[in-house]
N, C-alpha and C. Protein backbone atom coordinates (compact mmCIF):
# COMPACT_ATOMS: atom_id res chain seq x y z
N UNK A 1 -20.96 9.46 -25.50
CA UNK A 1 -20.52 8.23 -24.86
C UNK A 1 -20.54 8.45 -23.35
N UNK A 2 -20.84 7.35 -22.51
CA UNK A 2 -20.86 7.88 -21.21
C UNK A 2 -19.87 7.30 -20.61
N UNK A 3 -19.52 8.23 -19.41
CA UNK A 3 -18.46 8.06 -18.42
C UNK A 3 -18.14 6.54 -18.32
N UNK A 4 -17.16 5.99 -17.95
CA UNK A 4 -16.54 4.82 -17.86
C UNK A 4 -16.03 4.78 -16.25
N UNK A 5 -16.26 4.27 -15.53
CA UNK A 5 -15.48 4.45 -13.98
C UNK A 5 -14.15 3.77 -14.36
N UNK A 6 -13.45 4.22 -13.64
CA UNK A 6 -11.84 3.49 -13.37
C UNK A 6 -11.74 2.11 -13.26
N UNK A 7 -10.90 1.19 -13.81
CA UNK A 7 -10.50 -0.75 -13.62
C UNK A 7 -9.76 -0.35 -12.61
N UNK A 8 -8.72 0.30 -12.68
CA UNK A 8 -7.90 0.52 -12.04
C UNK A 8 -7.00 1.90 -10.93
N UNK A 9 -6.29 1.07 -10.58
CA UNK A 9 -5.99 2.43 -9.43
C UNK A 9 -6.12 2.22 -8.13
N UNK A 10 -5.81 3.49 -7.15
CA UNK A 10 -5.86 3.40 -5.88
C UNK A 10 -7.37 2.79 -5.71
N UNK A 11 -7.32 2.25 -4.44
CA UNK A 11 -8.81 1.51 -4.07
C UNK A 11 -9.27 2.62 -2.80
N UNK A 12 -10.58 3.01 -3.34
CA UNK A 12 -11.41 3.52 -2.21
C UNK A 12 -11.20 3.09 -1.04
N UNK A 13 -11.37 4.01 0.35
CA UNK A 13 -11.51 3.37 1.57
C UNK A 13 -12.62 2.82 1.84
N UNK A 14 -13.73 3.56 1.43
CA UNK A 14 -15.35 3.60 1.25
C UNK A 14 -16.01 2.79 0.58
N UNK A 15 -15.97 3.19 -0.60
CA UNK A 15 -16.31 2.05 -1.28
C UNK A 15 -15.79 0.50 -1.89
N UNK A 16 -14.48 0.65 -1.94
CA UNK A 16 -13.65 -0.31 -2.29
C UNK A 16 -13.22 -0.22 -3.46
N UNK A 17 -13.78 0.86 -4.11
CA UNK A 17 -14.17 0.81 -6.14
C UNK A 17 -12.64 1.07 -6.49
N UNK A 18 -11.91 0.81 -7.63
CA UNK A 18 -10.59 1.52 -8.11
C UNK A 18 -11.06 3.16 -8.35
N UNK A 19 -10.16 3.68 -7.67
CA UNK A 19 -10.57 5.01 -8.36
C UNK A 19 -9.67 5.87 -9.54
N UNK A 20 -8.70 4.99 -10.28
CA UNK A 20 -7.92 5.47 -11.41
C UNK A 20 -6.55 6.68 -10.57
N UNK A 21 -6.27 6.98 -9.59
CA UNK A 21 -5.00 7.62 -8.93
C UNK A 21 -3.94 6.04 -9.09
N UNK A 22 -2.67 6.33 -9.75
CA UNK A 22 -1.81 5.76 -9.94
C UNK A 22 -0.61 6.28 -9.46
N UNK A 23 -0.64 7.42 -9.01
CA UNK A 23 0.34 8.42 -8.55
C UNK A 23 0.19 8.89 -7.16
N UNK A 24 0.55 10.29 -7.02
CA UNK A 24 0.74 10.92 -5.34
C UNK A 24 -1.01 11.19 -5.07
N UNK A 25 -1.34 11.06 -4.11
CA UNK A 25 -3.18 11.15 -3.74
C UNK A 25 -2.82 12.76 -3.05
N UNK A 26 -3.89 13.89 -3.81
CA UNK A 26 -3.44 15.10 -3.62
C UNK A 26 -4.57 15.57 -2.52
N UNK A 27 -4.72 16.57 -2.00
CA UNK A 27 -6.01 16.92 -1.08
C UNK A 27 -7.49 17.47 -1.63
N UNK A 28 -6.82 17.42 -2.55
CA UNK A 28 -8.44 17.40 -3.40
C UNK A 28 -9.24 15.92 -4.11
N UNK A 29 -8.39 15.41 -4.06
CA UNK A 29 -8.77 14.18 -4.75
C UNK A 29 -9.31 13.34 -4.02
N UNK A 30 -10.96 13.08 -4.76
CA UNK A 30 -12.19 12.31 -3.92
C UNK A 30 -12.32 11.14 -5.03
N UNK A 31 -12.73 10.04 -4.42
CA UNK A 31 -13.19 8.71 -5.11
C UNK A 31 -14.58 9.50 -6.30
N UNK A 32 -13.99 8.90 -7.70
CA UNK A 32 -14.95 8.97 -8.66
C UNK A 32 -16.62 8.05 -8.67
N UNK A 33 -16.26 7.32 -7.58
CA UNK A 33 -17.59 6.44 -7.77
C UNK A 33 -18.59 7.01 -6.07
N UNK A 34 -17.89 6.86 -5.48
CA UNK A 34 -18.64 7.58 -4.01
C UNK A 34 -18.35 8.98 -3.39
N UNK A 35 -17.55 9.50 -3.95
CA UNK A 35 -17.05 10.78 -3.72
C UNK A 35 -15.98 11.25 -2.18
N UNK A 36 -15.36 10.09 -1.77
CA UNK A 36 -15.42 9.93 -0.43
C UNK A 36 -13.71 10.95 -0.77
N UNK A 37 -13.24 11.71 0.20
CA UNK A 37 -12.31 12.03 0.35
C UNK A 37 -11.35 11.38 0.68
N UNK A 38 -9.85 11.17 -0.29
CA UNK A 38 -8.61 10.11 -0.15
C UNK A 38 -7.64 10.72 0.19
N UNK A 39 -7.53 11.63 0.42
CA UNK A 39 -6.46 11.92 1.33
C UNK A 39 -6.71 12.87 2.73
N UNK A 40 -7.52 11.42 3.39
CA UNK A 40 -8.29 11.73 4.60
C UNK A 40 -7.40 10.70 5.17
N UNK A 41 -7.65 10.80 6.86
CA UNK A 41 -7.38 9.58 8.08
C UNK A 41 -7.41 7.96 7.39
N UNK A 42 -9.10 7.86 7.43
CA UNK A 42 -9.65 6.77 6.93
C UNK A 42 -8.93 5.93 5.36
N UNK A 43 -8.25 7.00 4.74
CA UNK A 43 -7.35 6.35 3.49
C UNK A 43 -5.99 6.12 3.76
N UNK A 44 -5.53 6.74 4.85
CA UNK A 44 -4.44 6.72 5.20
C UNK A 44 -3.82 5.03 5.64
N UNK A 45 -2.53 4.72 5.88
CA UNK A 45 -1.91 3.19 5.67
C UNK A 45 -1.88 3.18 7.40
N UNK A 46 -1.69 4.18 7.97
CA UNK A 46 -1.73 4.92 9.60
C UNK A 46 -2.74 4.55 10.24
N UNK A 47 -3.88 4.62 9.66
CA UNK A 47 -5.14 4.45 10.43
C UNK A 47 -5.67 3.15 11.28
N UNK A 48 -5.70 3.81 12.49
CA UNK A 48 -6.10 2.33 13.20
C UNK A 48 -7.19 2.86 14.49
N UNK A 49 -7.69 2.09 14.57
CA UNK A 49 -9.28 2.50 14.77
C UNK A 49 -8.99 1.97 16.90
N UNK A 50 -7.89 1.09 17.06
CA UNK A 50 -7.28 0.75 18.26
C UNK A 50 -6.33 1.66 19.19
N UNK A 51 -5.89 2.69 17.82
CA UNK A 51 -4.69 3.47 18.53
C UNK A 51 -5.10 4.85 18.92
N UNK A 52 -3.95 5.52 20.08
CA UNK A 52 -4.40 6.82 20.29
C UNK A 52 -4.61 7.94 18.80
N UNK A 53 -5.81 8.46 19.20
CA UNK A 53 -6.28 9.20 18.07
C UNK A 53 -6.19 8.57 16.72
N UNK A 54 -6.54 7.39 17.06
CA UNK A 54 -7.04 5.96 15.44
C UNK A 54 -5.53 6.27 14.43
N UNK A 55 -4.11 6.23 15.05
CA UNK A 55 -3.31 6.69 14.28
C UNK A 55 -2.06 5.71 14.56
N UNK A 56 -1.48 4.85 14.32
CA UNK A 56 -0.51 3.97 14.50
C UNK A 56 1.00 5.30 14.51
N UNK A 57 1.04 6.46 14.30
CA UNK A 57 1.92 7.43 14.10
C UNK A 57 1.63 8.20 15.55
N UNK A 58 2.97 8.50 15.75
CA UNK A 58 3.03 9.32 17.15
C UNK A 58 2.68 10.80 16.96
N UNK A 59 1.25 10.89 16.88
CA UNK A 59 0.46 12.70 16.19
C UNK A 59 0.59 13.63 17.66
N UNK A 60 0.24 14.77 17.67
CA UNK A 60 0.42 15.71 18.82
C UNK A 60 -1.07 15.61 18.81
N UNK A 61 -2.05 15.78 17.97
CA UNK A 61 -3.08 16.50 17.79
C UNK A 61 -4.09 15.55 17.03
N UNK A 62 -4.94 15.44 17.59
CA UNK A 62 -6.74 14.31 17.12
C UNK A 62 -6.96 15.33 16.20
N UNK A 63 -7.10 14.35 14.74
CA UNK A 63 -7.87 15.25 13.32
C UNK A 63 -9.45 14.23 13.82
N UNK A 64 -10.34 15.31 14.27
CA UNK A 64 -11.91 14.99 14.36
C UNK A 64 -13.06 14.14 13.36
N UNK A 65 -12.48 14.86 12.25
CA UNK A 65 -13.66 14.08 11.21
C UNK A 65 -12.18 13.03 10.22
N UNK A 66 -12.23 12.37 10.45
CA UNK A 66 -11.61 11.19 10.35
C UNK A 66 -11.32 11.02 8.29
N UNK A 67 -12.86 11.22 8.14
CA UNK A 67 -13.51 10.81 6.86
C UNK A 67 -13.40 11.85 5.76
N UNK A 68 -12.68 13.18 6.31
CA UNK A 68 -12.22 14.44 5.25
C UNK A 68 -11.01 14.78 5.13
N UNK A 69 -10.61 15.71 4.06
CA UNK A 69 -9.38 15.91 3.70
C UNK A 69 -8.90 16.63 4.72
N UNK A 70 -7.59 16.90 4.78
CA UNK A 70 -6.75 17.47 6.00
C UNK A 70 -5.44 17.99 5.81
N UNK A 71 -4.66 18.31 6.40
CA UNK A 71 -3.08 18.36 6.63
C UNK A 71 -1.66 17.90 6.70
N UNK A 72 -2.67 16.60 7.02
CA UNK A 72 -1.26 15.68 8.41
C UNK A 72 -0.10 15.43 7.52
N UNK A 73 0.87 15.72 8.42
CA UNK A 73 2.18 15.85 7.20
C UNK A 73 2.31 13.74 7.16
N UNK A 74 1.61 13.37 7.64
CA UNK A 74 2.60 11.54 8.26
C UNK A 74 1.67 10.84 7.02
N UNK A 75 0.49 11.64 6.27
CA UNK A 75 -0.42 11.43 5.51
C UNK A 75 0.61 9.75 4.47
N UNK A 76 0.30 8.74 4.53
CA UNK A 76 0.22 8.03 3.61
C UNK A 76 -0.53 6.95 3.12
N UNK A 77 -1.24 6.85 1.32
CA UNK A 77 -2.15 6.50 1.18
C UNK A 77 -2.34 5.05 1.21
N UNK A 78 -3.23 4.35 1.99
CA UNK A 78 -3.18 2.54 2.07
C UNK A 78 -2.37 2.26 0.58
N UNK A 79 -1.96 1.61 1.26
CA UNK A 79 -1.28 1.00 -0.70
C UNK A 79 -2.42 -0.58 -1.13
N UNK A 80 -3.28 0.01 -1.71
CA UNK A 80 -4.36 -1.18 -1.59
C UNK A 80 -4.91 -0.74 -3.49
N UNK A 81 -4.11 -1.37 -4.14
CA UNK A 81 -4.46 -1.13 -5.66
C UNK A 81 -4.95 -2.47 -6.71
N UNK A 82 -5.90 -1.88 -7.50
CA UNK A 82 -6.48 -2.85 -8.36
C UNK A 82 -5.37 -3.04 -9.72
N UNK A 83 -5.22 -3.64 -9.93
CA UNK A 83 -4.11 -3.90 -11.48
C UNK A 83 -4.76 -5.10 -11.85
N UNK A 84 -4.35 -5.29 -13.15
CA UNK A 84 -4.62 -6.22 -14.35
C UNK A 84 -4.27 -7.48 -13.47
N UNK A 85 -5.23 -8.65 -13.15
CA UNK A 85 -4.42 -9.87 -12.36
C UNK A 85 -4.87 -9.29 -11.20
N UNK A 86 -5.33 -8.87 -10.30
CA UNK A 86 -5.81 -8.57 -9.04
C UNK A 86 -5.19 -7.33 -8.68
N UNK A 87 -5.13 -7.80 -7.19
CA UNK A 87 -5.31 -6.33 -6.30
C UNK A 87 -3.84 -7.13 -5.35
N UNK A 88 -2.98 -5.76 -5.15
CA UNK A 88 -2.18 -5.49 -4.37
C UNK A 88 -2.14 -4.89 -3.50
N UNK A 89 -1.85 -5.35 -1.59
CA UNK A 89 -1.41 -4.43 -0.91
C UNK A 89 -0.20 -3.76 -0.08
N UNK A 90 -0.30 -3.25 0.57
CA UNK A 90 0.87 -3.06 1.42
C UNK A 90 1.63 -4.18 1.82
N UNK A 91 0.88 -5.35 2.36
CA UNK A 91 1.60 -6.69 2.49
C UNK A 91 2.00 -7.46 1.99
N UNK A 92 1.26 -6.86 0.71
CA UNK A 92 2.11 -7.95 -0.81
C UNK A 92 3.39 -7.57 -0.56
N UNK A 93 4.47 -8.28 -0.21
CA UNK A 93 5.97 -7.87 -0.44
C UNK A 93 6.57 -8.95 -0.71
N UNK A 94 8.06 -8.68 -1.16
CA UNK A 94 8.41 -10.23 -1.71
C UNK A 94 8.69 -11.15 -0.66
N UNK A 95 8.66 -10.60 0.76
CA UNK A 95 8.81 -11.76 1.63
C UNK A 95 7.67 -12.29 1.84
N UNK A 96 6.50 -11.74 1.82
CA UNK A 96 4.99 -12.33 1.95
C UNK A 96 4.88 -13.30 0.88
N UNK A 97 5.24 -13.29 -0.03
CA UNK A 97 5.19 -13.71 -1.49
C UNK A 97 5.98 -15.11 -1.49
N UNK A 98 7.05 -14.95 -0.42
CA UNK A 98 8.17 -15.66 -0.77
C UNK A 98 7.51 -17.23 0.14
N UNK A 99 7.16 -16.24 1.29
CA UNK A 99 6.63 -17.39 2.46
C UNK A 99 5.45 -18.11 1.80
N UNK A 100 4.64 -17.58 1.28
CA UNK A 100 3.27 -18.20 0.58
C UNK A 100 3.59 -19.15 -0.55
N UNK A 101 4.54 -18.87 -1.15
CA UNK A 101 4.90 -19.97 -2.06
C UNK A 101 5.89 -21.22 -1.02
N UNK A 102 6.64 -20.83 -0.53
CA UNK A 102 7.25 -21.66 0.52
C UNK A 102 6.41 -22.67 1.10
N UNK A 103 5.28 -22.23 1.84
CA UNK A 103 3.60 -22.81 2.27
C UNK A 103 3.38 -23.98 1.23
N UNK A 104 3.20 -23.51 0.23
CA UNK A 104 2.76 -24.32 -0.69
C UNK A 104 3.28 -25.88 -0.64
N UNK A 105 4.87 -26.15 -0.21
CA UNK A 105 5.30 -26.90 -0.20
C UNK A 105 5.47 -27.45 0.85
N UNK A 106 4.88 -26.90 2.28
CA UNK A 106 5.34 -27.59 3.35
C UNK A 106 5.18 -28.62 3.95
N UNK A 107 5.63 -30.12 4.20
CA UNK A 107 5.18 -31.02 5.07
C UNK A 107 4.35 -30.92 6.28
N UNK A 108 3.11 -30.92 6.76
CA UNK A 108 2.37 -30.41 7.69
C UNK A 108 2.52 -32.07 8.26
């Protein structure tokens, strides 16, 4: 029988694909469909491509290759997940949630 890729799970930075991590993203752990390293810069919730050393976190020290695994203790992974019913992110929260249904009803 052949391999099945992941429905679900953390979402690639790279590719976008679910990559089946439901849990802590460890330093070995690369996307099953592109191989891209996830607990790099680029997967990180930190990453900003505007800030000193592309890092919304106050770092001492520029990590160079952006796109590989690393150290950084501030490491946390986008919260950007595929589940049954769509995809959730970091901004899904219940006040985002709360206002969007609120929207729904507003007199413009």
């Amino acid at each position: 029988m052949p391999h099945q890729p992941p429905t679900d799970g953390l979402m690639c930075w790279s590719c976008g694909k679910p990559t089946g991590i439901l849990g802590k993203v460890t330093r070995s752990d690369e996307c099953p469909n592109c191989m891209a390293s996830l607990r790099s810069c680029r997967g990180c919730r930190h990453f900003d491509p505007t800030r000193r050393y592309q890092c919304r976190e106050n770092v001492d020290k520029n990590i160079v290759d952006k796109d590989k695994n690393n150290f950084c203790d501030m490491f946390q992974p986008r919260d950007v997940f595929k589940k049954p019913g769509g995809i959730s992110t970091q901004s899904d929260t219940k006040d985002s949630r709360k206002k969007s249904f609120d929207d729904l009803f507003k007199d413009d």
